[in-house]
Protein backbone atom coordinates (compact mmCIF):
# COMPACT_ATOMS: atom_id res chain seq x y z
CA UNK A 1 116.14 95.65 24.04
CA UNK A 2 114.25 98.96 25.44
CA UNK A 3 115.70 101.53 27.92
CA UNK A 4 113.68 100.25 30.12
CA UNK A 5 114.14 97.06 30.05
CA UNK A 6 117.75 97.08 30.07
CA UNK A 7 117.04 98.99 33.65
CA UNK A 8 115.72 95.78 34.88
CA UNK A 9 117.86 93.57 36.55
CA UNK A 10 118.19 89.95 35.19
CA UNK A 11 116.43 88.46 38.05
CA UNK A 12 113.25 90.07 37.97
CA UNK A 13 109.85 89.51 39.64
CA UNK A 14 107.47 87.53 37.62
CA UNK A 15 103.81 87.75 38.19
CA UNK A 16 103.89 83.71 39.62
CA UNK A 17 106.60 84.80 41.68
CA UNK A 18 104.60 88.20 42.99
CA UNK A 19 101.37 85.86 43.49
CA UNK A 20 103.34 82.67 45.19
CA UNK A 21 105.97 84.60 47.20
CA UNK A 22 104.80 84.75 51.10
CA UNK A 23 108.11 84.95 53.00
CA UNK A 24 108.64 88.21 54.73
CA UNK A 25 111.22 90.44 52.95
CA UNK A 26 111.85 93.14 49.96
CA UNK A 27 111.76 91.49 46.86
CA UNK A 28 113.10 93.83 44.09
CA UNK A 29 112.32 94.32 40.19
CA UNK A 30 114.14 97.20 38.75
CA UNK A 31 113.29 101.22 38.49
CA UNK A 32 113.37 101.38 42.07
CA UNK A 33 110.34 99.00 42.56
CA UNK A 34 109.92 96.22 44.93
CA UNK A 35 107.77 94.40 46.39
CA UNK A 36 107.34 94.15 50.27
CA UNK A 37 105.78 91.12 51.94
CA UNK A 38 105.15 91.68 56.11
CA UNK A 39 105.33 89.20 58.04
CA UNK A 40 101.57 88.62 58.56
CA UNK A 41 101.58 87.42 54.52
CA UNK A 42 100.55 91.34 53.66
CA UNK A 43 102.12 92.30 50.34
CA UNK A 44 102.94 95.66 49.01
CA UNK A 45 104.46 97.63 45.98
CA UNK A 46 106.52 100.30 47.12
CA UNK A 47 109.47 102.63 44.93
CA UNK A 48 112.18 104.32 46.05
CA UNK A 49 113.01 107.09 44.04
CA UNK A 50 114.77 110.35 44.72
CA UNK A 51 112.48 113.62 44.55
CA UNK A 52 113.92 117.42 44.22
CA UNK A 53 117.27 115.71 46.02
CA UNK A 54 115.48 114.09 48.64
CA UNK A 55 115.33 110.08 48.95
CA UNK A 56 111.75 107.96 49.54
CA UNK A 57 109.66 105.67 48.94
CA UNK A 58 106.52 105.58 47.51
CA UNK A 59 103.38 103.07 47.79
CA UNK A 60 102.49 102.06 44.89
CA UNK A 61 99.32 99.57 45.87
CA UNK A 62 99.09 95.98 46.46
CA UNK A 63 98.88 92.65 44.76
CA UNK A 64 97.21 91.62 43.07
CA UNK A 65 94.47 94.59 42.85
CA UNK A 66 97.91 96.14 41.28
CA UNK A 67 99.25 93.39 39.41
CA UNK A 68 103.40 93.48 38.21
CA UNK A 69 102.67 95.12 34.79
CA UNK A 70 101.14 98.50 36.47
CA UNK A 71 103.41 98.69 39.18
CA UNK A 72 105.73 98.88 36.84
CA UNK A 73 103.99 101.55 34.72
CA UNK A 74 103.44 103.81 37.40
CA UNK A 75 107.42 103.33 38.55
CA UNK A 76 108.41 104.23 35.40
CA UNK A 77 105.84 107.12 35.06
CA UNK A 78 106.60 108.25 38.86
CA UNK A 79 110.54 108.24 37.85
CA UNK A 80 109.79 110.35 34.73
CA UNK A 81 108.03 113.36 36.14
CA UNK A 82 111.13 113.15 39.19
CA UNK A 83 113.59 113.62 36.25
CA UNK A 84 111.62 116.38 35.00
CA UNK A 85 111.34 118.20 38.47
CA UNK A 86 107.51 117.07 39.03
CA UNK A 87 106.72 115.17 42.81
CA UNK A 88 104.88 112.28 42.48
CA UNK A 89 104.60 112.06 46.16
CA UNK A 90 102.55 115.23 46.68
CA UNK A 91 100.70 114.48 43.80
CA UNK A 92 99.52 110.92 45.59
CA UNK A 93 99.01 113.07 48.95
CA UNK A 94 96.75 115.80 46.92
CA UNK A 95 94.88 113.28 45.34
CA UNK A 96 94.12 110.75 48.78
CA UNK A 97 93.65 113.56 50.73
CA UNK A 98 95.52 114.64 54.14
CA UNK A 99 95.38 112.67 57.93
CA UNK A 100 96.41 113.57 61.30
CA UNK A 101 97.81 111.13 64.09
CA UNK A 102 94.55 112.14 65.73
CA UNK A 103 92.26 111.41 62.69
CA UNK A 104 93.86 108.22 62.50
CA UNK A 105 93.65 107.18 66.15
CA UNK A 106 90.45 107.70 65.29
CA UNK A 107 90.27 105.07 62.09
CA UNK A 108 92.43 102.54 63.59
CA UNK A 109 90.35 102.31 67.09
CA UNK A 110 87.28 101.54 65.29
CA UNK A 111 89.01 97.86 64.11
CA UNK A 112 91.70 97.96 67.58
CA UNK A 113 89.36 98.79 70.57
CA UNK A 114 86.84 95.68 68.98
CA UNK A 115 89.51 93.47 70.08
CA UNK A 116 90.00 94.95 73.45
CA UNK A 117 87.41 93.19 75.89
CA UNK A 118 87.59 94.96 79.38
CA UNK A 119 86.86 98.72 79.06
CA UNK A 120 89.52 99.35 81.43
CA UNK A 121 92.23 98.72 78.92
CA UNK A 122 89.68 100.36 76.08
CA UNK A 123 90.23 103.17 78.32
CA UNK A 124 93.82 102.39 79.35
CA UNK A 125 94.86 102.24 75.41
CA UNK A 126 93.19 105.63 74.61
CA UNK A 127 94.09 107.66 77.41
CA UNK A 128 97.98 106.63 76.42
CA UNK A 129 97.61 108.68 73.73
CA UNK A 130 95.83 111.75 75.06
CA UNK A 131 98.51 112.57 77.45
CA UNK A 132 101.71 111.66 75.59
CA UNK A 133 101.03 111.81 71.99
CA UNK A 134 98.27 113.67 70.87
CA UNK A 135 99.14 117.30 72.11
CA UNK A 136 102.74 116.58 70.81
CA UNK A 137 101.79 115.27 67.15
CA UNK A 138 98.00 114.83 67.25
CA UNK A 139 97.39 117.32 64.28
CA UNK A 140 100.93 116.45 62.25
CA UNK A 141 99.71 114.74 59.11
CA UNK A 142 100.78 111.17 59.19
CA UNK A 143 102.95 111.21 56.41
CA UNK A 144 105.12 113.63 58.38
CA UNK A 145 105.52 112.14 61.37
CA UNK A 146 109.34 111.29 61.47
CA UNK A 147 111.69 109.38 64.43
CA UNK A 148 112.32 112.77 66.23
CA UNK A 149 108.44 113.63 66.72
CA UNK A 150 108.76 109.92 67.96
CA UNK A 151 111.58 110.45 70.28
CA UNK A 152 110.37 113.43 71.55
CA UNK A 153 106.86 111.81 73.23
CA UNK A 154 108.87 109.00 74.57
CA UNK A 155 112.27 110.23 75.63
CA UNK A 156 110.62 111.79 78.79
CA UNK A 157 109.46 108.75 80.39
CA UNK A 158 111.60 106.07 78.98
CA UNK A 159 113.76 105.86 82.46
CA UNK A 160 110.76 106.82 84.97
CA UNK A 161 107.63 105.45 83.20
CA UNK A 162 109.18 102.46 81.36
CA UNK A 163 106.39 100.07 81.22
CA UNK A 164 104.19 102.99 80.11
CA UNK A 165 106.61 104.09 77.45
CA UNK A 166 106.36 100.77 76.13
CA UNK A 167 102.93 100.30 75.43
CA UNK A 168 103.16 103.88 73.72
CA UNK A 169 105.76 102.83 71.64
CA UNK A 170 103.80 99.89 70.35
CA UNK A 171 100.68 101.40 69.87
CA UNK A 172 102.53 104.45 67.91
CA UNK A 173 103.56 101.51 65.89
CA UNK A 174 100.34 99.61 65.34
CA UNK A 175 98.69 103.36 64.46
CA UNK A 176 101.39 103.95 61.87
CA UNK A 177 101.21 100.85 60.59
CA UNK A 178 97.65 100.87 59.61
CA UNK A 179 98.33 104.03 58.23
CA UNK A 180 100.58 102.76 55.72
CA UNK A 181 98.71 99.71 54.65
CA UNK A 182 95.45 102.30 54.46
CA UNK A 183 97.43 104.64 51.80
CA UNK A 184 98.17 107.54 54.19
CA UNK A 185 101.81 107.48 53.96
CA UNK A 186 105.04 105.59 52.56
CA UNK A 187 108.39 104.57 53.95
CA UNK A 188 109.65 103.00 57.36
CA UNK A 189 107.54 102.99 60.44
CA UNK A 190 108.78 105.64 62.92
CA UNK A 191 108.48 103.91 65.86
CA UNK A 192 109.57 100.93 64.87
CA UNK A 193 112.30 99.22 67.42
CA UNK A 194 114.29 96.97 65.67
CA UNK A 195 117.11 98.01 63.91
CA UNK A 196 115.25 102.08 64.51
CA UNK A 197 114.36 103.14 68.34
CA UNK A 198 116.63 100.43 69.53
CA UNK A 199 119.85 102.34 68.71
CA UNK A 200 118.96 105.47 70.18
CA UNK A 201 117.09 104.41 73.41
CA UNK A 202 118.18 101.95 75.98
CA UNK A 203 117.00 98.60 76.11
CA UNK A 204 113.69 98.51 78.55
CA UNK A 205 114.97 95.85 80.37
CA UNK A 206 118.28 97.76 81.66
CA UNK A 207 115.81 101.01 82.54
CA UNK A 208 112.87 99.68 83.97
CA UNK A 209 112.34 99.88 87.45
CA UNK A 210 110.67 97.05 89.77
CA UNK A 211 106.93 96.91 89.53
CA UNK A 212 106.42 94.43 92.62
CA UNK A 213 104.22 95.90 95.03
CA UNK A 214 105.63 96.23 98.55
CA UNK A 215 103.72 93.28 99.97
CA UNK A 216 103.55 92.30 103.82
CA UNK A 217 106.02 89.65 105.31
CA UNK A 218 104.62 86.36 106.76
CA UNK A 219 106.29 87.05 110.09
CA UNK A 220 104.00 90.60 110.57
CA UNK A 221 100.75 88.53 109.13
CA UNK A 222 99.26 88.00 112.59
CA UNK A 223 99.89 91.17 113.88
CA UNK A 224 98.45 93.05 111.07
CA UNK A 225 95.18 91.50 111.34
CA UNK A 226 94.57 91.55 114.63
CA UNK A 227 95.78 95.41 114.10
CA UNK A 228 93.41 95.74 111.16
CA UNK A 229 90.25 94.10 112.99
CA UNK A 230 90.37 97.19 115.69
CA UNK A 231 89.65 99.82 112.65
CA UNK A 232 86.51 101.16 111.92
CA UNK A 233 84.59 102.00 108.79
CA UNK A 234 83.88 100.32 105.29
CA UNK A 235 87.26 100.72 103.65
CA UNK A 236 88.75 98.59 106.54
CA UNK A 237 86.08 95.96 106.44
CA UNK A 238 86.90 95.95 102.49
CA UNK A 239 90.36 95.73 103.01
CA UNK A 240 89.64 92.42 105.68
CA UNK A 241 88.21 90.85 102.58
CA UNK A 242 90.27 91.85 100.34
CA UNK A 243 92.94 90.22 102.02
CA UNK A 244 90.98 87.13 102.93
CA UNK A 245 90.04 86.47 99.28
CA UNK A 246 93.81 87.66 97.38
CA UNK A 247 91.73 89.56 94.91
CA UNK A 248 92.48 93.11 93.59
CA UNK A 249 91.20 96.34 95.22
CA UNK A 250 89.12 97.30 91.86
CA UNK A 251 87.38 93.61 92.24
CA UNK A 252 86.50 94.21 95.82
CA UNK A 253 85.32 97.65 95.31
CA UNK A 254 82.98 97.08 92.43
CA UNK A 255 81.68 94.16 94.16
CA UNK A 256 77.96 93.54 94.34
CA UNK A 257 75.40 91.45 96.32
CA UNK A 258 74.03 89.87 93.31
CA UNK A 259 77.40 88.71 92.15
CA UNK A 260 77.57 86.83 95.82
CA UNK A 261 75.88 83.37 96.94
CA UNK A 262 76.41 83.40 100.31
CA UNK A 263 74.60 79.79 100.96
CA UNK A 264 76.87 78.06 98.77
CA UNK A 265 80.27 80.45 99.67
CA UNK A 266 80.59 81.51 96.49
CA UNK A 267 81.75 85.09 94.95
CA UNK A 268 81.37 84.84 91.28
CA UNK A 269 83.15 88.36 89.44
CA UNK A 270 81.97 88.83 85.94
CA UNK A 271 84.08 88.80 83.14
CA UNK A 272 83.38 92.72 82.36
CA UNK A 273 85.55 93.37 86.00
CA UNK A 274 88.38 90.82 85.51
CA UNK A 275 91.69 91.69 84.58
CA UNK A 276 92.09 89.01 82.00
CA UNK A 277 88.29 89.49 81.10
CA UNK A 278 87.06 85.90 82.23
CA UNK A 279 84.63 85.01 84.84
CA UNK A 280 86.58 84.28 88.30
CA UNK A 281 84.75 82.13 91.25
CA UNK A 282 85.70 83.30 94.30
CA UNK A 283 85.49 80.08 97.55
CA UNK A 284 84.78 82.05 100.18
CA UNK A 285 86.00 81.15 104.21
CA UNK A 286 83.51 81.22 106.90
CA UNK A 287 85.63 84.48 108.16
CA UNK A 288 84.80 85.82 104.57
CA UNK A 289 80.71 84.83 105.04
CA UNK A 290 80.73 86.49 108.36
CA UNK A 291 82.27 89.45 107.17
CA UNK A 292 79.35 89.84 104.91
CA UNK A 293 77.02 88.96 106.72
CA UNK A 294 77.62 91.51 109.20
CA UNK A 295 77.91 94.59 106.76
CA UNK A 296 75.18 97.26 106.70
CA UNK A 297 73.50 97.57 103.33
CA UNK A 298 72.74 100.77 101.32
CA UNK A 299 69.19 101.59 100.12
CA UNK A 300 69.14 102.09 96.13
CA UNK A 301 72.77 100.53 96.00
CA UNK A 302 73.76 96.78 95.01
CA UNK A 303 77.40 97.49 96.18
CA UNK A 304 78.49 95.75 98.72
CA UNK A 305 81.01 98.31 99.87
CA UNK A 306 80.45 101.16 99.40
CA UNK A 307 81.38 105.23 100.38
CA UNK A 308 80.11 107.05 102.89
CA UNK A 309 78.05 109.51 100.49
CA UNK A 310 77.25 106.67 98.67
CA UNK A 311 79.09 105.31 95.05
CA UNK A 312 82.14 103.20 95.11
CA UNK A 313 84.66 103.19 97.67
CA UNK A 314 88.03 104.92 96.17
CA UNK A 315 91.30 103.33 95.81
CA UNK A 316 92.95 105.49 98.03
CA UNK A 317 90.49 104.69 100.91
CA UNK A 318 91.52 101.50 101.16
CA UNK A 319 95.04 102.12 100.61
CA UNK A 320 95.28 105.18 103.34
CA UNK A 321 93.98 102.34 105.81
CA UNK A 322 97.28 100.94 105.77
CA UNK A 323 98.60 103.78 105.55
CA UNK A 324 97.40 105.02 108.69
CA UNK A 325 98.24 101.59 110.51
CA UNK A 326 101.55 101.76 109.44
CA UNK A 327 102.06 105.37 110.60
CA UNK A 328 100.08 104.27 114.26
CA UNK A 329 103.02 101.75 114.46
CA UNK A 330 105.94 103.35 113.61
CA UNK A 331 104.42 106.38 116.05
CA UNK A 332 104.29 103.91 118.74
CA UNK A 333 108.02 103.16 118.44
CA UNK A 334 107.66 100.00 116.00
CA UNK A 335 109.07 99.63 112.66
CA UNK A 336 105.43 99.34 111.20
CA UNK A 337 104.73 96.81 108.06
CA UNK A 338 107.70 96.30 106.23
CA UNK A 339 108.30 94.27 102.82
CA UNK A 340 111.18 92.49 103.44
CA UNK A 341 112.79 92.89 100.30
CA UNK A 342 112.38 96.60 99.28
CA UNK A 343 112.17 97.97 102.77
CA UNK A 344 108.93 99.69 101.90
CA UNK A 345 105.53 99.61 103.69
CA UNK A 346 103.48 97.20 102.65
CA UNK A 347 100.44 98.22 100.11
CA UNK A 348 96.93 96.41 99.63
CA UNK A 349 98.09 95.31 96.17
CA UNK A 350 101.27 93.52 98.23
CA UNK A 351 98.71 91.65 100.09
CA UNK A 352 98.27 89.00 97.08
CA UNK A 353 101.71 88.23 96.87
CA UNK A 354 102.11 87.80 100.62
CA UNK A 355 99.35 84.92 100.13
CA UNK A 356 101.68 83.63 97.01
CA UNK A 357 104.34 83.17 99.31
CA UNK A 358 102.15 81.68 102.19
CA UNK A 359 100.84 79.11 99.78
CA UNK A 360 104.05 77.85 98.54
CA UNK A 361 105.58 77.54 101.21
CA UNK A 362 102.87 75.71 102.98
CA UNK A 363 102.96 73.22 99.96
CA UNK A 364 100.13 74.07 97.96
CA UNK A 365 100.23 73.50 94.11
CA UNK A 366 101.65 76.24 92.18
CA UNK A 367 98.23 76.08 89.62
CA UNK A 368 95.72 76.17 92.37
CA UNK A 369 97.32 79.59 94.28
CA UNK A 370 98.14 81.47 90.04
CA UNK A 371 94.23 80.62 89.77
CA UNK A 372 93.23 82.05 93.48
CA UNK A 373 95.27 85.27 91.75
CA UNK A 374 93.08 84.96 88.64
CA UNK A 375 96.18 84.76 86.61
CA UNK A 376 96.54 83.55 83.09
CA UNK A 377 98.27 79.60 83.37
CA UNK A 378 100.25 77.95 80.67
CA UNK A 379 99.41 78.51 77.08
CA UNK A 380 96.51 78.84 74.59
CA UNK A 381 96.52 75.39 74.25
CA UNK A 382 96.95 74.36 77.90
CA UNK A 383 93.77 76.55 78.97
CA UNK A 384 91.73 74.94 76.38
CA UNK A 385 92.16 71.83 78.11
CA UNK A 386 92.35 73.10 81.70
CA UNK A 387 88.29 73.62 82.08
CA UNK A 388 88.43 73.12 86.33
CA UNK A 389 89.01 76.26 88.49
CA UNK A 390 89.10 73.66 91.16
CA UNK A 391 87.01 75.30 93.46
CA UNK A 392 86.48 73.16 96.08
CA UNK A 393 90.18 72.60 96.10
CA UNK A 394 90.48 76.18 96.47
CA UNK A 395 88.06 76.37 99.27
CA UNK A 396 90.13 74.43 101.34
CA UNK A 397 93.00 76.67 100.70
CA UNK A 398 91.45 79.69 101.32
CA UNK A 399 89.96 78.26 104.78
CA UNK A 400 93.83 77.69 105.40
CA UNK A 401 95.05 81.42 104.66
CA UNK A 402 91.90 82.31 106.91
CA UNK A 403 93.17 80.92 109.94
CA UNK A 404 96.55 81.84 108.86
CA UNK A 405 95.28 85.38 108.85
CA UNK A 406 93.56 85.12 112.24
CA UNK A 407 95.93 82.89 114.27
CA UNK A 408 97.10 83.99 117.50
CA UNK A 409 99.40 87.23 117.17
CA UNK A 410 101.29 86.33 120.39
CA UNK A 411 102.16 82.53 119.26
CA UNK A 412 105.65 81.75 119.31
CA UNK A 413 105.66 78.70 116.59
CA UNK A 414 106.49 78.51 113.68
CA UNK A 415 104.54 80.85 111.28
CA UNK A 416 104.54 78.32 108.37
CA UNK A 417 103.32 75.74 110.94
CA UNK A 418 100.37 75.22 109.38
CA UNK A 419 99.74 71.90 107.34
CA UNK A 420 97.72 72.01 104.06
CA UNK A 421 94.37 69.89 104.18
CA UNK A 422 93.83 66.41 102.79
């Protein structure tokens, strides 16, 4: 029996085992070599050997371009030259050639961004990186990149910016990972959090503050209309229909005529403008018509609302119009627009999940108001299936939260008085 063999544990791979194997795990052979299958059926050699004192592994290819008789060959040649003070590992770097975090940003976004519909979250997913990560680690070669350099992007926002720290993490992750499977470096994944980031960092869940918009309580409804009616100027008008519709200020203020059919009540937003990147039909109320029908329109412009120089209104516009109204009350002696829960004022985002809560508790179906929101339903599977936005359904909702909206501000009844349509 050879040195070399003897080295090799009884229980070796065999090259039916390397080709058949496909549950995730480290599977080893002997000289340091094993192989690694991913959970995604991905397989790769990798070594670990010890270099000039200091532990790693190496990448040593995959099957079965790099079948079990030359991984093992290189292992054995990789563990010579260690023995003999060589480094194989800056030998493989030399000869590949060197990458930055940026550069591979870079590579990875030309396969990522392909699979990212909406150009908001194109945008979204880049512009994570060019605050946080790239002036930290941008030009560190991959290969380099350790926890600490990690830590040391995310640390500062984990407890204020939690969701945002998040996604970072991940997409750290994803970057890094395609950086391994592409050759550019060896070992664990950084910014990994199982079993890595999880035992230095705190658990999102026990950090992360409450994203619910301050929304508007029912009980105020009324009065904040009739308040809101008395404004002037576009970014009122486009808050009026943003509340009569429950859509999001970035729908209503990209919103143009041609994406409107006024004869048939209809605002259709294109996929490119939807958060969840599908078409959304809009049934609008006659209050909703009117409201159109009464705006001026801009020469050379298809928006329907739009700035006062022309171009899109901003989303502070229509925010600082509650804003103002809430400051008007609370000058007058009032308490202003208050979410009931948080104890903050009330913010055009808030407005949609005021009409959440109207619509339950008036009894309509929980499916019918998550669609009105444009919000994902059930799974994969279920949506396949589910082909009916039930517009007309809708309609009859939305003429409900209309009068809701517009009901007498002085009426003593009950504000959930009103009955849902046959």
């Amino acid at each position: 029996m050879t040195r070399a063999a003897s080295r090799r544990p009884e229980k070796a791979l065999t090259a039916r085992y390397v080709e058949t194997v496909s549950a995730p795990g480290k599977y080893f052979d002997g000289q340091g070599l094993f192989l690694r299958v991913a959970k995604n059926g991905a397989k790769q050699w990798v070594q670990r050997i010890t270099i000039r004192g200091k532990r790693c592994e190496l990448g040593l290819g995959s099957p079965p371009a790099v079948p079990l008789s030359e991984a093992r060959r290189v292992a054995l040649e990789n563990r010579g030259k260690a023995m003999l003070g060589g480094d194989p590992l800056a030998e493989k770097r030399a000869a590949r050639g060197r990458m930055t975090f940026a550069e591979a940003v870079e590579r990875y976004a030309d396969v990522r961004l392909k699979e990212i519909r909406n150009p908001k979250d194109r945008k979204r997913w880049r512009t994570l990186f060019e605050v946080y990560a790239l002036p930290s680690f941008g030009r560190i070669d991959v290969a380099d990149i350790s926890v600490q350099d990690v830590l040391r992007v995310l640390q500062p926002i984990w407890q204020d910016k939690t969701e945002t720290a998040k996604r970072l993490r991940a997409q750290i992750e994803s970057v890094l990972s395609w950086a391994t499977v592409a050759g550019y470096r060896t070992g664990d994944n950084p910014a990994r959090w199982s079993g890595n980031l999880s035992e230095i960092l705190p658990k999102p869940s026990k950090v992360a503050k409450s994203a619910n918009q301050p929304a508007l309580a029912l009980a105020d409804v009324s009065r904040w209309w009739t308040f809101l009616a008395e404004r002037e100027g576009m970014a009122a008008r486009a808050l009026q229909f943003l509340a009569l519709t429950a859509a999001r200020s970035g729908e209503v203020r990209g919103m143009t005529w041609d994406e409107v059919d006024l004869s048939a009540g209809i605002w259709s937003v294109p996929s490119s403008r939807m958060k969840n990147g599908r078409e959304h039909r809009v049934p609008l109320a006659r209050d909703a018509i009117a409201l159109l029908d009464n705006l001026p329109r801009m020469n050379n412009s298809a928006l329907v609302f739009f700035a006062p120089r022309g171009g899109k209104l901003s989303d502070m516009s229509i925010s600082a119009v509650m804003r103002r109204m809430q400051e008007a009350e609370v000058k007058a002696g009032g308490q202003g627009f208050i979410d009931p829960r948080s104890k903050r004022p009330a913010v055009p985002h808030g407005l949609r999940s005021t009409f959440r809560q109207w619509a339950a508790e008036t009894g309509y179906p929980r499916d019918m108001a998550e669609i009105a929101l444009a919000h994902w339903m059930g799974s994969e599977v279920e949506r396949a299936y589910q082909r009916s936005d039930m517009l007309e359904r809708r309609r009859a909702m939305m003429a409900d939260w209309a009068v809701f909206l517009s009901r007498d501000a002085t009426d003593d009844k009950n504000v959930l008085s009103i009955a849902r349509k046959a």
